[in-house]
N, C-alpha and C. Protein backbone atom coordinates (compact mmCIF):
# COMPACT_ATOMS: atom_id res chain seq x y z
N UNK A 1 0.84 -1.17 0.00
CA UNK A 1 0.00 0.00 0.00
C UNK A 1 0.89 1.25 0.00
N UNK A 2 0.43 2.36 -0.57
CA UNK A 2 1.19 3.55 -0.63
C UNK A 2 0.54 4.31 0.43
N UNK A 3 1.59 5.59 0.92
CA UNK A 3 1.10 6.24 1.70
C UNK A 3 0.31 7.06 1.14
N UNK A 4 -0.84 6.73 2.04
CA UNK A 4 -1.82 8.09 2.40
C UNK A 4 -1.20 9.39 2.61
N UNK A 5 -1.15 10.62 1.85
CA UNK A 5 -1.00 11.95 2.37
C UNK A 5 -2.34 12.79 3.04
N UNK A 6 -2.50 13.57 3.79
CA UNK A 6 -3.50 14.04 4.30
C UNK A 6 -3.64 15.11 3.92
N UNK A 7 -3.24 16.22 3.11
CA UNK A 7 -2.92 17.62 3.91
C UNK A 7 -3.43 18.50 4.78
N UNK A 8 -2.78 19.44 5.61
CA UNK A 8 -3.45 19.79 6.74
C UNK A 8 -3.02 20.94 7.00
N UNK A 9 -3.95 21.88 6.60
CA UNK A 9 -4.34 23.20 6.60
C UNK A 9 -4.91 24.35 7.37
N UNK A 10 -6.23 23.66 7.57
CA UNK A 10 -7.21 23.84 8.84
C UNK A 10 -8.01 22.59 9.62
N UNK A 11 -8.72 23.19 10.31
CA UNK A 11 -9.25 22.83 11.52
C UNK A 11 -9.84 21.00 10.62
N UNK A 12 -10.94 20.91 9.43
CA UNK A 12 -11.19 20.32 9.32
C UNK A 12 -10.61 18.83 8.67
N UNK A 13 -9.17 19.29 7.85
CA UNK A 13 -8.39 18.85 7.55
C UNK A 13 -7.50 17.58 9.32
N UNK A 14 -7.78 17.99 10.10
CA UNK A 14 -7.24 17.16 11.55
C UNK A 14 -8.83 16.19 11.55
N UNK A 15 -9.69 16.33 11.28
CA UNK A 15 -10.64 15.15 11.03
C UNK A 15 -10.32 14.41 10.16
N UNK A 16 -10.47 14.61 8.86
CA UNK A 16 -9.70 13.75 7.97
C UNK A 16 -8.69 12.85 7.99
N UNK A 17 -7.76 13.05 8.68
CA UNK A 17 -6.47 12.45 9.32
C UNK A 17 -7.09 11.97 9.95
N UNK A 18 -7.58 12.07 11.21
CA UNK A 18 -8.06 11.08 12.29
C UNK A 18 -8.71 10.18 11.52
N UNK A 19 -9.91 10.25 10.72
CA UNK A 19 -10.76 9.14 10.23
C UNK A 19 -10.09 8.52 9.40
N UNK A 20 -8.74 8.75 8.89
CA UNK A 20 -8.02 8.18 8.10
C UNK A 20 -7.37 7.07 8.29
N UNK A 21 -6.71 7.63 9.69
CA UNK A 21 -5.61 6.53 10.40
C UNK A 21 -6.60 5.70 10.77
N UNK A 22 -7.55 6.09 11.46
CA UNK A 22 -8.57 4.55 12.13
C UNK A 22 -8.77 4.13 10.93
N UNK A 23 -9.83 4.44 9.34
CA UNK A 23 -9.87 3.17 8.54
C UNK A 23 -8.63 2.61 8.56
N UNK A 24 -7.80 3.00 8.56
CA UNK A 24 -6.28 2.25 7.89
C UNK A 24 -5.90 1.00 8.81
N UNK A 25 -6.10 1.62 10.69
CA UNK A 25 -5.64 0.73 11.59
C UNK A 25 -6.45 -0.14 11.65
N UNK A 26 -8.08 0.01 11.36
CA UNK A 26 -9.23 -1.45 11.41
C UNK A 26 -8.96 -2.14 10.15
N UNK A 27 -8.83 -1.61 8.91
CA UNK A 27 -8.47 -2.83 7.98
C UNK A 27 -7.34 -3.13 8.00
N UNK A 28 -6.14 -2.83 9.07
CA UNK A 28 -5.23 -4.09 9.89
C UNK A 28 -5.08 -5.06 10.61
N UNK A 29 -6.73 -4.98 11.30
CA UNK A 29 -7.06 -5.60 12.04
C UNK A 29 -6.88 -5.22 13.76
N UNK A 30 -6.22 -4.23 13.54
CA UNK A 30 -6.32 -3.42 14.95
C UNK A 30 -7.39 -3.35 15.81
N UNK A 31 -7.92 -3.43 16.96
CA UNK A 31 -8.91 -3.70 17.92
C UNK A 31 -9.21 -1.91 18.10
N UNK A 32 -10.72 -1.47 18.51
CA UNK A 32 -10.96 -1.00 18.61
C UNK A 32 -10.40 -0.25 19.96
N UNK A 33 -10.05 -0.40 20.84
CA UNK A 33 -9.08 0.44 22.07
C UNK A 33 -7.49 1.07 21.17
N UNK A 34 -7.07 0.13 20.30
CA UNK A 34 -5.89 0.61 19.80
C UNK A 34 -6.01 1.79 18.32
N UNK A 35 -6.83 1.84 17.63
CA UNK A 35 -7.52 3.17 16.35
C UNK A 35 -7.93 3.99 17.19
N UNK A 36 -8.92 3.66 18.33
CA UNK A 36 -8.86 5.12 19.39
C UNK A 36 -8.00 5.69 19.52
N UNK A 37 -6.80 4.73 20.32
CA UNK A 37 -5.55 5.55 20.53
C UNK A 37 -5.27 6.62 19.60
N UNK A 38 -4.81 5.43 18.29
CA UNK A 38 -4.24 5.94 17.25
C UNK A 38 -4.60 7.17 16.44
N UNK A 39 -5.83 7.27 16.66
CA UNK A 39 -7.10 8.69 16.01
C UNK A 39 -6.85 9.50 16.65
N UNK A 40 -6.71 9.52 18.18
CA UNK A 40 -6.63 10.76 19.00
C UNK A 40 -5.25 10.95 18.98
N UNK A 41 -3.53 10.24 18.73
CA UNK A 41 -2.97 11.04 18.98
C UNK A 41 -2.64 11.51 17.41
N UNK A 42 -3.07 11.03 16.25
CA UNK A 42 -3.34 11.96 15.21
C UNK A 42 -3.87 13.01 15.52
N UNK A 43 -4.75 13.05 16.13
CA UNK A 43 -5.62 14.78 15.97
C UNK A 43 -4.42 15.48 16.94
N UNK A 44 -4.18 15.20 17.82
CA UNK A 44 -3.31 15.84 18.58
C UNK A 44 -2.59 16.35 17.87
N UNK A 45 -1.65 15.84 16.89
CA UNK A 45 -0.30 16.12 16.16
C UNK A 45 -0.86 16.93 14.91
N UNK A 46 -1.79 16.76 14.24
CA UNK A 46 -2.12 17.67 13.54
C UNK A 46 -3.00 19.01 14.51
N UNK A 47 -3.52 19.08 14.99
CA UNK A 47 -4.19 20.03 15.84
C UNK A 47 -2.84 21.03 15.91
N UNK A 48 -1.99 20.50 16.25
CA UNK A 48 -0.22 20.88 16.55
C UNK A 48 0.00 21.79 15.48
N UNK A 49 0.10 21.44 14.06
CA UNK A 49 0.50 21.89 13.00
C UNK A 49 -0.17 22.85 12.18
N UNK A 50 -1.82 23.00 12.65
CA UNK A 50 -2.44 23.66 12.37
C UNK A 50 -2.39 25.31 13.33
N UNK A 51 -2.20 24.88 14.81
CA UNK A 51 -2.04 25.79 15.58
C UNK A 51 -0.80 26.32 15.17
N UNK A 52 0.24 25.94 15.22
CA UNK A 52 1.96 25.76 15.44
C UNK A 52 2.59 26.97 13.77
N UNK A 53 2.24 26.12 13.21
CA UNK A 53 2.70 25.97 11.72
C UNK A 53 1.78 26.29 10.52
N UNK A 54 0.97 26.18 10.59
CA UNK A 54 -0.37 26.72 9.84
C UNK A 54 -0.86 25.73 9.00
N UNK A 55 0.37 24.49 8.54
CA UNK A 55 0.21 23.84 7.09
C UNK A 55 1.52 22.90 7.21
N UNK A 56 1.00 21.79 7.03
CA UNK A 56 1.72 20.15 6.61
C UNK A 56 0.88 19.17 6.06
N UNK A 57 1.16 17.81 6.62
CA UNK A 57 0.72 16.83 6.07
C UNK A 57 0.88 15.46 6.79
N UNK A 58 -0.02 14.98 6.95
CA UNK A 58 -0.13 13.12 7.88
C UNK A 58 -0.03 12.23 6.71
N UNK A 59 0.98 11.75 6.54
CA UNK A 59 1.01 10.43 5.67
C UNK A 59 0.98 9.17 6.49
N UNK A 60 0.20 8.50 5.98
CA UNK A 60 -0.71 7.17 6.93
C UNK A 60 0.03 5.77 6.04
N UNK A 61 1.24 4.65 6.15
CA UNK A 61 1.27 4.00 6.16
C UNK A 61 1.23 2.85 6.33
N UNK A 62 0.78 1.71 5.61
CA UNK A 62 0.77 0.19 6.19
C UNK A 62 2.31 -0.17 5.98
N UNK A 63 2.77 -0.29 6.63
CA UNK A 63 4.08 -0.63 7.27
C UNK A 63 4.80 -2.59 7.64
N UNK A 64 3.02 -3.02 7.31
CA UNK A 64 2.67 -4.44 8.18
C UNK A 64 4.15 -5.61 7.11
N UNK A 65 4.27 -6.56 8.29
CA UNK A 65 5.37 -7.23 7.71
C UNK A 65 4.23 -8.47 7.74
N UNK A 66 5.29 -10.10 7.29
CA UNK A 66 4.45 -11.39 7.36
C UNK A 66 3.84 -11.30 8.76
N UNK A 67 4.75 -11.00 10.09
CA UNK A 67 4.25 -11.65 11.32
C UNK A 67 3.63 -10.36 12.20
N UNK A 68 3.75 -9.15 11.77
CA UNK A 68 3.32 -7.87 12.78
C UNK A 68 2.72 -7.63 11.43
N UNK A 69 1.27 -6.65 12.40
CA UNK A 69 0.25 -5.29 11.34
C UNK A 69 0.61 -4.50 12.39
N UNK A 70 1.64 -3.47 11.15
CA UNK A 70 2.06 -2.06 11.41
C UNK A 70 1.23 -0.67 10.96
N UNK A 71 1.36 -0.04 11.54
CA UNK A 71 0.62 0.98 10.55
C UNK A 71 1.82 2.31 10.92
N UNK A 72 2.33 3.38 10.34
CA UNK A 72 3.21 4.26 10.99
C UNK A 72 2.33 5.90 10.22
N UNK A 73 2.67 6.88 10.80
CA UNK A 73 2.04 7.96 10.85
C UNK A 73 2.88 8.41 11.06
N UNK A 74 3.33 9.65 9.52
CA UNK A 74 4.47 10.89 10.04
C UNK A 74 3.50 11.76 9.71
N UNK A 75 3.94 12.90 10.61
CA UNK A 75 3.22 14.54 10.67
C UNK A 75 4.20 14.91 10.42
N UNK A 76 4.20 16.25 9.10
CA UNK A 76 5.44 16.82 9.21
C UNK A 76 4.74 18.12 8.77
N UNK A 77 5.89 19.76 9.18
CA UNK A 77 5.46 20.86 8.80
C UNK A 77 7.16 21.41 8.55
N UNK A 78 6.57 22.42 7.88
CA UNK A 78 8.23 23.42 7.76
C UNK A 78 7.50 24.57 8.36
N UNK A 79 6.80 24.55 9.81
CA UNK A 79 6.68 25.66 10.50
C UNK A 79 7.94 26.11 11.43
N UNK A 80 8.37 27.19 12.52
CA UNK A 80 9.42 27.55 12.93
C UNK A 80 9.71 26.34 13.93
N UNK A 81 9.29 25.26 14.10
CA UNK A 81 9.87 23.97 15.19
C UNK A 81 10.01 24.87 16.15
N UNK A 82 10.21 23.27 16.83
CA UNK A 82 9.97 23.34 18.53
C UNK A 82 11.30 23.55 19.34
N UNK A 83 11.70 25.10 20.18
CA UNK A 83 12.77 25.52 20.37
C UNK A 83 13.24 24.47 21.52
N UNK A 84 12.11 23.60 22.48
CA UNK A 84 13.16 23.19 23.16
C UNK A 84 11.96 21.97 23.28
N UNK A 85 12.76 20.84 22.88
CA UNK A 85 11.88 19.54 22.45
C UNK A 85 11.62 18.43 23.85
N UNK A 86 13.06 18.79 24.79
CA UNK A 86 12.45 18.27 25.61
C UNK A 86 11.30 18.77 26.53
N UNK A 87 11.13 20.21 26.24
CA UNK A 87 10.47 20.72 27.66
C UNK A 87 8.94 20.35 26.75
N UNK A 88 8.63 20.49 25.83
CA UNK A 88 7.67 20.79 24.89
C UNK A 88 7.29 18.81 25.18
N UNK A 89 7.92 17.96 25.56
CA UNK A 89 7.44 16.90 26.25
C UNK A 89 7.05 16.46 27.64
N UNK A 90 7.22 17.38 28.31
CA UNK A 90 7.03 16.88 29.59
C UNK A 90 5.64 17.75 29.28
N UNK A 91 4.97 16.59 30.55
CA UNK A 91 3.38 16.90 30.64
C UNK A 91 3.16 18.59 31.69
N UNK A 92 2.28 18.97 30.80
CA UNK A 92 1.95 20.03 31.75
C UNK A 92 2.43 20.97 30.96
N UNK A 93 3.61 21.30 29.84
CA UNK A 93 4.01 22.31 29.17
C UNK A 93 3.73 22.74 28.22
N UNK A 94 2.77 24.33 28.17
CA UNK A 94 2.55 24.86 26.90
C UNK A 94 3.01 25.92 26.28
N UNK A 95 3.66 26.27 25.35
CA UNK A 95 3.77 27.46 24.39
C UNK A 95 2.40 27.98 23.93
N UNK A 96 1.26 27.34 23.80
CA UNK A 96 0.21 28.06 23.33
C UNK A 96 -0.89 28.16 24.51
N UNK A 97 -1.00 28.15 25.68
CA UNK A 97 -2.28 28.52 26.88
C UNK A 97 -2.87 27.04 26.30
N UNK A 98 -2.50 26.04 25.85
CA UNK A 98 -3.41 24.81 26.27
C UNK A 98 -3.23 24.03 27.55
N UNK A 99 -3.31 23.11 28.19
CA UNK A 99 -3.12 22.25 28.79
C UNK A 99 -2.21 20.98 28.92
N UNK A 100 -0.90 21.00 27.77
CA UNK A 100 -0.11 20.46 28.13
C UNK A 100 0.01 19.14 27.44
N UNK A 101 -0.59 18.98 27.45
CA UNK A 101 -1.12 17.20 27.52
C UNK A 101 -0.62 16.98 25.76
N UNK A 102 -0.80 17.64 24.90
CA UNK A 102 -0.83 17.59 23.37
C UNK A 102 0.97 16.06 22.77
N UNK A 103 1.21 16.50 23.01
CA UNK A 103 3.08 15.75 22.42
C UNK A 103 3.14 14.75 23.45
N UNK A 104 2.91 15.12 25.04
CA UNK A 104 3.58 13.89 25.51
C UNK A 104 2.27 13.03 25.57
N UNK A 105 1.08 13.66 25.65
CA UNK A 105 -0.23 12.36 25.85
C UNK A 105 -0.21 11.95 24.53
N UNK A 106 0.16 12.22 23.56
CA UNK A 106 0.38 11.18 22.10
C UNK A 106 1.45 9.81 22.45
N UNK A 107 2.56 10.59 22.53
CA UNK A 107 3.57 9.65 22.71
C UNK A 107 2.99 8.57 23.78
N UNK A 108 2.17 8.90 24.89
CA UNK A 108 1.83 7.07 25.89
C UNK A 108 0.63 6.92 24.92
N UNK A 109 -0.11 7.70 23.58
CA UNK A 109 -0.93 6.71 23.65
C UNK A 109 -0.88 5.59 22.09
N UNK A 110 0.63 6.07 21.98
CA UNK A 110 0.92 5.00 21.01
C UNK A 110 2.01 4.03 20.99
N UNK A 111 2.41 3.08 20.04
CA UNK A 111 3.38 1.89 20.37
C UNK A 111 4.97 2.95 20.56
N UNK A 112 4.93 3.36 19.11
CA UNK A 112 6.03 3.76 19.16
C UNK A 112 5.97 5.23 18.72
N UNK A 113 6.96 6.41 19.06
CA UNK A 113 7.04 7.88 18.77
C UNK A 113 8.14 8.65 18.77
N UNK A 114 8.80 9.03 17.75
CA UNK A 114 10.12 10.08 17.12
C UNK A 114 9.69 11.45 17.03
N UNK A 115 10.47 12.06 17.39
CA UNK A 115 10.07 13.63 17.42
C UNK A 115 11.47 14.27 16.73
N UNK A 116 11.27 15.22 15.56
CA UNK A 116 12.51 15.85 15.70
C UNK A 116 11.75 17.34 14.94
N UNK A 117 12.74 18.13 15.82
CA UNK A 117 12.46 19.50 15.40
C UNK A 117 13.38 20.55 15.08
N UNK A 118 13.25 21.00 14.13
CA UNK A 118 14.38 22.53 14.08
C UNK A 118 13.67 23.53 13.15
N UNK A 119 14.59 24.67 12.85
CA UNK A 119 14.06 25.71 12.20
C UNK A 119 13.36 25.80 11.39
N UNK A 120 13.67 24.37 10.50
CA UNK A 120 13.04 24.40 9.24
C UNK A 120 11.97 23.18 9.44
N UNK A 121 11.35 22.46 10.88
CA UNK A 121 9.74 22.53 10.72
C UNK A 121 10.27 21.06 11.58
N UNK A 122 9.46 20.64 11.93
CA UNK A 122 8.62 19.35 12.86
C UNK A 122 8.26 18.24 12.05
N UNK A 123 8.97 16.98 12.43
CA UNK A 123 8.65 15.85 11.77
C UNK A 123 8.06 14.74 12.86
N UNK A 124 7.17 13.93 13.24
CA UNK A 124 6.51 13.18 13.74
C UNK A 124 6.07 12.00 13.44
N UNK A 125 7.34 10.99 13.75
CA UNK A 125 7.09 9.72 13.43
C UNK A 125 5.85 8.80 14.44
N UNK A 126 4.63 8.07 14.48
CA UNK A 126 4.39 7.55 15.52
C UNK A 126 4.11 6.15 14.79
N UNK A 127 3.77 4.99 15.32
CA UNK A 127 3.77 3.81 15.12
C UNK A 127 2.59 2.97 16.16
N UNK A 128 1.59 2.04 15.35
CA UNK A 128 0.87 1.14 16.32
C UNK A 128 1.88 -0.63 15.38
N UNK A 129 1.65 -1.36 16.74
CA UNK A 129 2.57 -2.58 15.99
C UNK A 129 1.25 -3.70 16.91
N UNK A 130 0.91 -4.31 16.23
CA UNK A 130 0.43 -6.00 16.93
C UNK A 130 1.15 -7.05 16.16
N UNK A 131 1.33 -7.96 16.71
CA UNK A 131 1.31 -9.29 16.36
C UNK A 131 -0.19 -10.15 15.39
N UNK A 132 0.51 -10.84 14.24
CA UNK A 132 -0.60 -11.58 13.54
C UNK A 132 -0.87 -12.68 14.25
């Protein structure tokens, strides 16, 4: 399968993505507790890029090998990135008056999560993995 691009612009564009990654993670066979996950910390990360950056893109891959269904999700923007990546993870820390929770409540609510940021914009690897 090729990746899904999303692009993500505005507000309604972070729905799209979300409903994206869940079809993608249920026709992997992913259980319904794990596309939750996976939907909400999409919206999170685009919600991010829309606030942050104004404009990127969620590309939604099946990733799945013979013995694991993978699915992986990069967010990426060329907005001004995140000046200090660790603080911008710990819970509780906002640059924009939200509540904190946005980067690091993604990262517990998926398998796996890469963050890298600099001047020239925010890339966001995340990953759900099961066993076949």
């Amino acid at each position: 399968m090729e990746e899904i691009v999303v692009p993500i612009k505005e507000e309604a564009d972070i729905l799209i993505a979300r409903r994206t990654a869940r079809e993608v993670s249920r026709d992997l066979g992913f259980g319904l507790a794990d596309q939750t996950c996976l939907a909400t910390a999409v919206s999170e990360l685009a919600r991010n890029v829309v606030q942050y950056a104004g404009r990127g893109e969620c590309g939604i891959l099946d990733a799945s090998q013979s013995r694991t269904a993978r699915i992986q999700v990069r967010v990426r923007d060329s907005g001004p990135g995140i000046a200090d990546v660790e603080l911008a993870m710990t819970d509780g820390y906002s640059s924009g008056g939200g509540l904190g929770a946005g980067l690091p409540g993604a990262r517990r609510l998926v398998h796996h999560f890469e963050i890298q940021s600099n001047a020239k914009g925010t890339r966001i690897l995340i990953e759900m993995v099961r066993e076949r």
